[in-house]
C-alpha atoms as a PDB file:
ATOM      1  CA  UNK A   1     102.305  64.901 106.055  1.00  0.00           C
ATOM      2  CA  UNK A   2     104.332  61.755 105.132  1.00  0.00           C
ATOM      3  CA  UNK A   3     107.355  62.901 104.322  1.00  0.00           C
ATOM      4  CA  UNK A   4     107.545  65.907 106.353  1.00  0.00           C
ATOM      5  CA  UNK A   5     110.925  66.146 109.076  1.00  0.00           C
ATOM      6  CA  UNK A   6     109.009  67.079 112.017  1.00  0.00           C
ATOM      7  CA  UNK A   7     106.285  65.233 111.430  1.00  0.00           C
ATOM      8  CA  UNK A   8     108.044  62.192 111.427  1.00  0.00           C
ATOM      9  CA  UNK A   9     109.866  63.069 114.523  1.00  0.00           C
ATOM     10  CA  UNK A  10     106.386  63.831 116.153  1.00  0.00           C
ATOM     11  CA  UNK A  11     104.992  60.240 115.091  1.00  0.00           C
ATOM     12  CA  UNK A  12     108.627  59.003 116.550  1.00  0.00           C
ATOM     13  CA  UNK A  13     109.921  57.518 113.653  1.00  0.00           C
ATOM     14  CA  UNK A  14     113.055  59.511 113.804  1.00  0.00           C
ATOM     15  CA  UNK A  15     115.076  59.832 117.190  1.00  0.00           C
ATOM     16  CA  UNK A  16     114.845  62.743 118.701  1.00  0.00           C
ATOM     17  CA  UNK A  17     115.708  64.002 122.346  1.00  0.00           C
ATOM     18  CA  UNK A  18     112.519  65.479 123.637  1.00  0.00           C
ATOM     19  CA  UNK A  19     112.002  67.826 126.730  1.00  0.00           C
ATOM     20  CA  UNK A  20     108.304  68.018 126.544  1.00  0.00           C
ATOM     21  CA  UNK A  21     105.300  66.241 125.175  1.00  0.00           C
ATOM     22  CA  UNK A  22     101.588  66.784 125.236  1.00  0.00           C
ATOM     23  CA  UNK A  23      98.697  65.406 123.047  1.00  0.00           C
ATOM     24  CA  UNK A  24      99.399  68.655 120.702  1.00  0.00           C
ATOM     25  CA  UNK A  25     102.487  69.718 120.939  1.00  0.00           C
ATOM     26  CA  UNK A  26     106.115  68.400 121.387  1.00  0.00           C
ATOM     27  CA  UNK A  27     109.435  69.825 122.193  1.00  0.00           C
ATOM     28  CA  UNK A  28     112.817  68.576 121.195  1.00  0.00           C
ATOM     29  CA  UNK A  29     116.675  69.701 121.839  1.00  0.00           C
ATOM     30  CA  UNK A  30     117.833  71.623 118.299  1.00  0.00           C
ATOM     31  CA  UNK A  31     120.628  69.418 116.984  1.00  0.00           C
ATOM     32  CA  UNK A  32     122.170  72.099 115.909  1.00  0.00           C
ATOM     33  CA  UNK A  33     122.293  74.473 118.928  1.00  0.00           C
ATOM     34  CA  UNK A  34     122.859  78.343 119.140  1.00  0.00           C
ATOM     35  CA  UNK A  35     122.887  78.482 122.723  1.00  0.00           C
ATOM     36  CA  UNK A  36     123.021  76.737 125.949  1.00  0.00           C
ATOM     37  CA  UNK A  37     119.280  76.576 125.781  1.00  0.00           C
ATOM     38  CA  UNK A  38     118.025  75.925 122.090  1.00  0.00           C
ATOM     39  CA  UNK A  39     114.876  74.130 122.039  1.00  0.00           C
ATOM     40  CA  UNK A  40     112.054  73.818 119.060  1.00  0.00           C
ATOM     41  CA  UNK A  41     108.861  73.986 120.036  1.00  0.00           C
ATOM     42  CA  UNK A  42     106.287  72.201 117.192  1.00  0.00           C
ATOM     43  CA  UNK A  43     101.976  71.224 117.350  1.00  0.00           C
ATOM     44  CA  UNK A  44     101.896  67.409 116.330  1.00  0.00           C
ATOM     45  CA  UNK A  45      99.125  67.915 113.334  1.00  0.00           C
ATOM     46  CA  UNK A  46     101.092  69.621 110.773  1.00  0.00           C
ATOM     47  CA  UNK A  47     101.279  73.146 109.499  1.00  0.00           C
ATOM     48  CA  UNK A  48     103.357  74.611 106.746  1.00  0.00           C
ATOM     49  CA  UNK A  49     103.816  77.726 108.946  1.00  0.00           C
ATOM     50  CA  UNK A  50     101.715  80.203 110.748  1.00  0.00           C
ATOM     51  CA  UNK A  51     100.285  81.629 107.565  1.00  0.00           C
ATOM     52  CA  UNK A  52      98.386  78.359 107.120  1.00  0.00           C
ATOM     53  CA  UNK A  53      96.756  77.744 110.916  1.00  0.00           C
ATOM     54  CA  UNK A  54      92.744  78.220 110.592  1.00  0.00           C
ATOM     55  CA  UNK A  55      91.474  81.021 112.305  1.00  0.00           C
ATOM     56  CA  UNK A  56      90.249  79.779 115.734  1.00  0.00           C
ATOM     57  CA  UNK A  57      92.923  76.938 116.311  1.00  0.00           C
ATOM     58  CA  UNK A  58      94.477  77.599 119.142  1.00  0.00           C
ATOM     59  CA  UNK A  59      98.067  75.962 118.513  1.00  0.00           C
ATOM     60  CA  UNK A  60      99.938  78.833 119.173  1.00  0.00           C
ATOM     61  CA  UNK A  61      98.358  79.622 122.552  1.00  0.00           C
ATOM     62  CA  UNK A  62      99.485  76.162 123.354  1.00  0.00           C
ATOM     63  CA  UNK A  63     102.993  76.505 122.258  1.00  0.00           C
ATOM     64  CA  UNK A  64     103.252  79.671 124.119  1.00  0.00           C
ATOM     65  CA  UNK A  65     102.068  77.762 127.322  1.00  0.00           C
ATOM     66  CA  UNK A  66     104.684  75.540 126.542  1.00  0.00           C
ATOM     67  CA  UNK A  67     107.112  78.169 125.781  1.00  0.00           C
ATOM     68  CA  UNK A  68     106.847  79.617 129.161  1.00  0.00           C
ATOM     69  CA  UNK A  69     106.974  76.218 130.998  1.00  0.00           C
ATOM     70  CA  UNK A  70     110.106  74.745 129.115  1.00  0.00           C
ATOM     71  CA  UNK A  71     111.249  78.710 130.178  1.00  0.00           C
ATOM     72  CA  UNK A  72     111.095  77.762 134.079  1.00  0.00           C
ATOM     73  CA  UNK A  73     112.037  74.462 133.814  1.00  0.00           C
ATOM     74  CA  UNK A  74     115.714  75.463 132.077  1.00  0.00           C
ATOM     75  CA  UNK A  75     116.261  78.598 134.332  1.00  0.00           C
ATOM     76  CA  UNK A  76     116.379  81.313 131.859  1.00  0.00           C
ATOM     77  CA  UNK A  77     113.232  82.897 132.905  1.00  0.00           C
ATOM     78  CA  UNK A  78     115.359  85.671 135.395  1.00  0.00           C
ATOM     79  CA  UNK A  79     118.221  86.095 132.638  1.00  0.00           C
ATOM     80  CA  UNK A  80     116.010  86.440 129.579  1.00  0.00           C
ATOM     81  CA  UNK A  81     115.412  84.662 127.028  1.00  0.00           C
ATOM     82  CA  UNK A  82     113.624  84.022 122.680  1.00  0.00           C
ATOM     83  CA  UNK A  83     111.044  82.965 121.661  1.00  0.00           C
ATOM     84  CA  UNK A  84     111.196  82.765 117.674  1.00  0.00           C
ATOM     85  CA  UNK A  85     109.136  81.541 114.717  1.00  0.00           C
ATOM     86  CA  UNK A  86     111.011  81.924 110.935  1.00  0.00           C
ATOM     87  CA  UNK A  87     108.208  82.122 107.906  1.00  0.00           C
ATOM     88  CA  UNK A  88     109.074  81.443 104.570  1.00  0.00           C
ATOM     89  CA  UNK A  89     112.589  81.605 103.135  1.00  0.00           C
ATOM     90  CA  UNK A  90     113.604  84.780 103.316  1.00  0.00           C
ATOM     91  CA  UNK A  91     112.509  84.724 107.156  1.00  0.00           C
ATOM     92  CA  UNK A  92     114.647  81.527 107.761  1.00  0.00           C
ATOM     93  CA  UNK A  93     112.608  78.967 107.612  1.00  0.00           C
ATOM     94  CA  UNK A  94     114.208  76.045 106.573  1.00  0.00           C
ATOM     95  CA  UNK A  95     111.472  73.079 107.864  1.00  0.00           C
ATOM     96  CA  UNK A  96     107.697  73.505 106.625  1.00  0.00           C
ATOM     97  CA  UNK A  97     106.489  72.753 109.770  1.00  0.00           C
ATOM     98  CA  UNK A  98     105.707  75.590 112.057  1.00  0.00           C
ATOM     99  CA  UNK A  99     107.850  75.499 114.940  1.00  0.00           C
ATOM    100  CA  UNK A 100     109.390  78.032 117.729  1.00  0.00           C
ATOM    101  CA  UNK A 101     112.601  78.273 119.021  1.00  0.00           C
ATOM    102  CA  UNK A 102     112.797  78.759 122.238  1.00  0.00           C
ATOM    103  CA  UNK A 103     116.435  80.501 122.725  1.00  0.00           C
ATOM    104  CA  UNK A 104     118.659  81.461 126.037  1.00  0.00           C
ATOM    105  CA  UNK A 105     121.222  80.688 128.556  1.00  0.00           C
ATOM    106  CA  UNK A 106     123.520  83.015 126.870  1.00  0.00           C
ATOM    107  CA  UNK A 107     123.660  87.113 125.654  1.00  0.00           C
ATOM    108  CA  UNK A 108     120.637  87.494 122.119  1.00  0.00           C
ATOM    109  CA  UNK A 109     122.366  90.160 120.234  1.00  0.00           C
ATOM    110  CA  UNK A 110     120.322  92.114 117.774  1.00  0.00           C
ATOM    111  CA  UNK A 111     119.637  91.734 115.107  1.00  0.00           C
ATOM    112  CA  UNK A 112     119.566  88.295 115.321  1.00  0.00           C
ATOM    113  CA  UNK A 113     120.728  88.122 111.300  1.00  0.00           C
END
């Protein structure tokens, strides 16, 4: 999608500071972070949000895979940590793009909002 945030940062036509890149999936530092560990977690080819994936892709089996690798490599595996995905606007979702948020280094409380 042309015009679309992510989708721009995945094609690297915006700066952004990423922490882990595949041929599907990419994961960048939130800019806005709410905690020591805030990292989004996005598949390349784009998708409004989960409610649009095709049955049988498998894009959220890889950003799992992810999730749990970007996990290990920032140390909040032991202490705990979120793994989050906002649909539509009254969810939170403020980017149509689906993307995770992988959250921790600090106490969740719940509700989150």
């Amino acid at each position: 999608m042309e015009d679309c945030l992510f989708c721009r940062i995945a094609r690297k036509e915006i700066p952004a500071q990423i922490v882990y890149e595949d041929d599907v999936v990419l994961a960048i530092k939130d800019i806005n972070p709410q905690a020591p560990v805030h990292v989004l977690i996005l598949p390349k080819e784009h998708f409004d949000s989960i409610l649009t994936v095709p049955a049988g892709n498998d894009i959220i089996s890889s950003i799992h895979i992810v999730a749990n690798r970007l996990a290990l490599k920032f140390g909040i595996v032991d202490s705990g940590f979120r793994l989050v995905n906002n649909c539509g606007e009254q969810g939170g979702q403020t980017v149509l793009h689906l993307h995770y948020h992988l959250l921790g280094g600090r106490n969740l409380n719940w509700p989150p909002g």
